[in-house]
C-alpha atoms as a PDB file:
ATOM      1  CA  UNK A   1     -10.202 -20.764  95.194  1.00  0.00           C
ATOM      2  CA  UNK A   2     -11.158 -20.760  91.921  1.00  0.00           C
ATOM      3  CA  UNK A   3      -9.335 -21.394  88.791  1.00  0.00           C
ATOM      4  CA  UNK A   4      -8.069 -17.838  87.878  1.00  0.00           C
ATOM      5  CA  UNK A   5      -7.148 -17.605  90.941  1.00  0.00           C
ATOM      6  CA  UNK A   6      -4.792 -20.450  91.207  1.00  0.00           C
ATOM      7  CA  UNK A   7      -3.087 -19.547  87.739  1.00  0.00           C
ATOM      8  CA  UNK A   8      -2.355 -15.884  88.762  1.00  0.00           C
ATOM      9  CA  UNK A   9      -0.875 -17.572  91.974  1.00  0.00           C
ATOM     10  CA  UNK A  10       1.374 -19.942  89.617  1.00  0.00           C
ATOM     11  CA  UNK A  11       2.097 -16.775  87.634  1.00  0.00           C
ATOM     12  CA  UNK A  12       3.158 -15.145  90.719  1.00  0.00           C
ATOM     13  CA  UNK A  13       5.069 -18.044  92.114  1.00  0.00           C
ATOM     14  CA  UNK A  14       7.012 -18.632  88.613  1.00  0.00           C
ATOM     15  CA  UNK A  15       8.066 -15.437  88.066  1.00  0.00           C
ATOM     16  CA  UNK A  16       8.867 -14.811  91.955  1.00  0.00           C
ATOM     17  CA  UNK A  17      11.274 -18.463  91.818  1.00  0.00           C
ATOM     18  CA  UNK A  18      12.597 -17.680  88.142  1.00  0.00           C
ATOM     19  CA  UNK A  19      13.525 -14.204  88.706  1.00  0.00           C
ATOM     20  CA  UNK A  20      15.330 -15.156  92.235  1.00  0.00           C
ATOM     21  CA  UNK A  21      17.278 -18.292  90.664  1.00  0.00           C
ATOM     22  CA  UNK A  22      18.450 -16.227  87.100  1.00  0.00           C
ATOM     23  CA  UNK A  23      19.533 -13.196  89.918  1.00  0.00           C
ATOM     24  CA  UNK A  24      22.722 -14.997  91.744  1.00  0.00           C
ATOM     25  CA  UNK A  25      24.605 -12.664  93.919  1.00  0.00           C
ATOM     26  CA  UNK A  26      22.845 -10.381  96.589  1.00  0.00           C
ATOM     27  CA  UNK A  27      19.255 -10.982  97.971  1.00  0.00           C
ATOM     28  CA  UNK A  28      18.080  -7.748  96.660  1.00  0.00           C
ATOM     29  CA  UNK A  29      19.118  -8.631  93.002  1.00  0.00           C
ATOM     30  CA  UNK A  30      15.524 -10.589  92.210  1.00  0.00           C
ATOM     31  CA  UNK A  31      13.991  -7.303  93.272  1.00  0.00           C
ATOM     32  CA  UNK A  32      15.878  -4.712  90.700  1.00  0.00           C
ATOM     33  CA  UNK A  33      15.013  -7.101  88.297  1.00  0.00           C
ATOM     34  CA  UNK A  34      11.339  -6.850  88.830  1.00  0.00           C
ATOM     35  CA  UNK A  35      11.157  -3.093  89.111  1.00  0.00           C
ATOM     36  CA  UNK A  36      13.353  -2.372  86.199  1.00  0.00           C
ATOM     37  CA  UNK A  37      13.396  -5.695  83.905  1.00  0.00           C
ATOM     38  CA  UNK A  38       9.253  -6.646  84.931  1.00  0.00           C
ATOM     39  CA  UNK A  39       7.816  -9.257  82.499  1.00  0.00           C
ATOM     40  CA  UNK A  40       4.612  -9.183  80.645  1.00  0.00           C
ATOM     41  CA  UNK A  41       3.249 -11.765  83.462  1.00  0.00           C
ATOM     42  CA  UNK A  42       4.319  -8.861  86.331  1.00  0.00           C
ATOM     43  CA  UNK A  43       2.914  -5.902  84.273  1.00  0.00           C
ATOM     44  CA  UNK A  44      -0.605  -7.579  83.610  1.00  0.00           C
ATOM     45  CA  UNK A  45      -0.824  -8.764  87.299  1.00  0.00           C
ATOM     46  CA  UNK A  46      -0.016  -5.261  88.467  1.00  0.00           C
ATOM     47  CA  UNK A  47      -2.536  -3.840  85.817  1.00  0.00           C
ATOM     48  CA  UNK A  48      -5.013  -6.006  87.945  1.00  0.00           C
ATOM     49  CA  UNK A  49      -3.975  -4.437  91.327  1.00  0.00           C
ATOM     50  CA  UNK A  50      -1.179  -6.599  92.352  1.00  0.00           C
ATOM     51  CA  UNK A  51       1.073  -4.484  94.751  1.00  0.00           C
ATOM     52  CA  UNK A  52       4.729  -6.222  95.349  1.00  0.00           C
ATOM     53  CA  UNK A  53       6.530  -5.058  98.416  1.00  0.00           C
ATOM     54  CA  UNK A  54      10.000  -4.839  97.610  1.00  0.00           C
ATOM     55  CA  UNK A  55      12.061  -5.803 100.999  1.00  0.00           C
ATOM     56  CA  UNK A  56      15.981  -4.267 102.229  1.00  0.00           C
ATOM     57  CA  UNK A  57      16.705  -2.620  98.933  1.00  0.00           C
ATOM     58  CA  UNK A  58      19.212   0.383  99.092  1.00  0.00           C
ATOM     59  CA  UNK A  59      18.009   4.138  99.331  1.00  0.00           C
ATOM     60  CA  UNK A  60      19.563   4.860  95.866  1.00  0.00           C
ATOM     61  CA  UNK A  61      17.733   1.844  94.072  1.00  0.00           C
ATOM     62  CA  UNK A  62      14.110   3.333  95.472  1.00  0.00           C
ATOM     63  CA  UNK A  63      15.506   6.493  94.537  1.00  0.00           C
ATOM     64  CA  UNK A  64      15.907   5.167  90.702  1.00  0.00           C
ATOM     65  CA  UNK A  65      12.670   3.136  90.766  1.00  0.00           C
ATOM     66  CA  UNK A  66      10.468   6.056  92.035  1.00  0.00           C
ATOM     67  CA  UNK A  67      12.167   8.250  88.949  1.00  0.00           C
ATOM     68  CA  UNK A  68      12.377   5.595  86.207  1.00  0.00           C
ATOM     69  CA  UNK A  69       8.785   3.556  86.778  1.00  0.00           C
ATOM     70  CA  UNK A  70       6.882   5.855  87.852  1.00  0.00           C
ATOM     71  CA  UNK A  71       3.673   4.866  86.024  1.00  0.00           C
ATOM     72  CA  UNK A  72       3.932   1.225  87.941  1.00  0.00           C
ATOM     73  CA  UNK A  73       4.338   3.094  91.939  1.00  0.00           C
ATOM     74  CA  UNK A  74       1.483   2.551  92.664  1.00  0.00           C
ATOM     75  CA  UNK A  75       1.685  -1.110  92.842  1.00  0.00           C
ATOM     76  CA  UNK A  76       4.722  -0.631  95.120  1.00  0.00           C
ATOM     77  CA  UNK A  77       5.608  -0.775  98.727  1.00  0.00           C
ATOM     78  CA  UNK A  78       9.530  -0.155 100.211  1.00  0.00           C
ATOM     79  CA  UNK A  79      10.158  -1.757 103.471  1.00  0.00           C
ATOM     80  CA  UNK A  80      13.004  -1.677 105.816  1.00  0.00           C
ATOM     81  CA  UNK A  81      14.774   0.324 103.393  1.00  0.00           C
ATOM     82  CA  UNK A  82      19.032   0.410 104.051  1.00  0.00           C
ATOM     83  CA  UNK A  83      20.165   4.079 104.500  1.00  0.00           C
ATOM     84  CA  UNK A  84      23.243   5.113 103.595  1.00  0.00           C
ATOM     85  CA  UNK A  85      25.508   5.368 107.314  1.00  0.00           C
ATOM     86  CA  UNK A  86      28.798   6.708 108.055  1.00  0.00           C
ATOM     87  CA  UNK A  87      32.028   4.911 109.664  1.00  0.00           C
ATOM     88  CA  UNK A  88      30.166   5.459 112.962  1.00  0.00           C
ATOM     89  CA  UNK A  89      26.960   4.029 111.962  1.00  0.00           C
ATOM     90  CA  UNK A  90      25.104   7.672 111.573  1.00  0.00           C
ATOM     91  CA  UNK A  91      23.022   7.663 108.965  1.00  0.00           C
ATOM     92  CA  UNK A  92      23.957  10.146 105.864  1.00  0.00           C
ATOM     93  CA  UNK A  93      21.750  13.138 105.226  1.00  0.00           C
ATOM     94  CA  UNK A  94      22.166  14.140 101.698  1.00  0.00           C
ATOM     95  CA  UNK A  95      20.112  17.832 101.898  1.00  0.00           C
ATOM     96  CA  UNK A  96      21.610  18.998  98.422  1.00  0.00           C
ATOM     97  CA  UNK A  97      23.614  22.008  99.994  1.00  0.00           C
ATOM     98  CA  UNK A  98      27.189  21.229  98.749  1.00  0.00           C
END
């Protein structure tokens, strides 16, 4: 591994560790942080190619991210996103006819 290597590693690291202790709270708080608060660090590494997978976050905070930063989607990836469910556990279909 060469040396830029290892410091866009430590970047990584740093602003993965930093951004999770400053969050508190919920698991998924880090993560909004990084799609709608990213640092100069985050934005040059994803103007290399860096793709961060964002893991669990809630069907309306994708929904934001894909309509707020959309210039920076391509250097993400939603897994096991939560869906919003009813009382008995059905997942809520939202198909705009009110």
């Amino acid at each position: 591994m060469n040396i830029k290597n290892i410091r866009i590693a430590f970047i990584v690291i740093c602003q993965m560790w930093g951004a999770a202790a400053l969050a508190g709270g919920e698991a998924g708080d880090w993560q909004l942080a990084m799609i709608h608060q990213p640092s100069v660090a985050q934005l040059k590494v994803e103007q290399r190619g860096r793709v961060y997978i964002y893991d669990r976050l809630d069907e309306a905070d994708v929904e934001l991210a894909m309509n707020t930063q959309f210039s920076r989607l391509e250097n993400m990836m939603f897994v096991r996103t939560r869906v919003e469910t009813s009382k008995e556990g059905e997942e809520v279909i939202d198909d705009g006819c009110d």
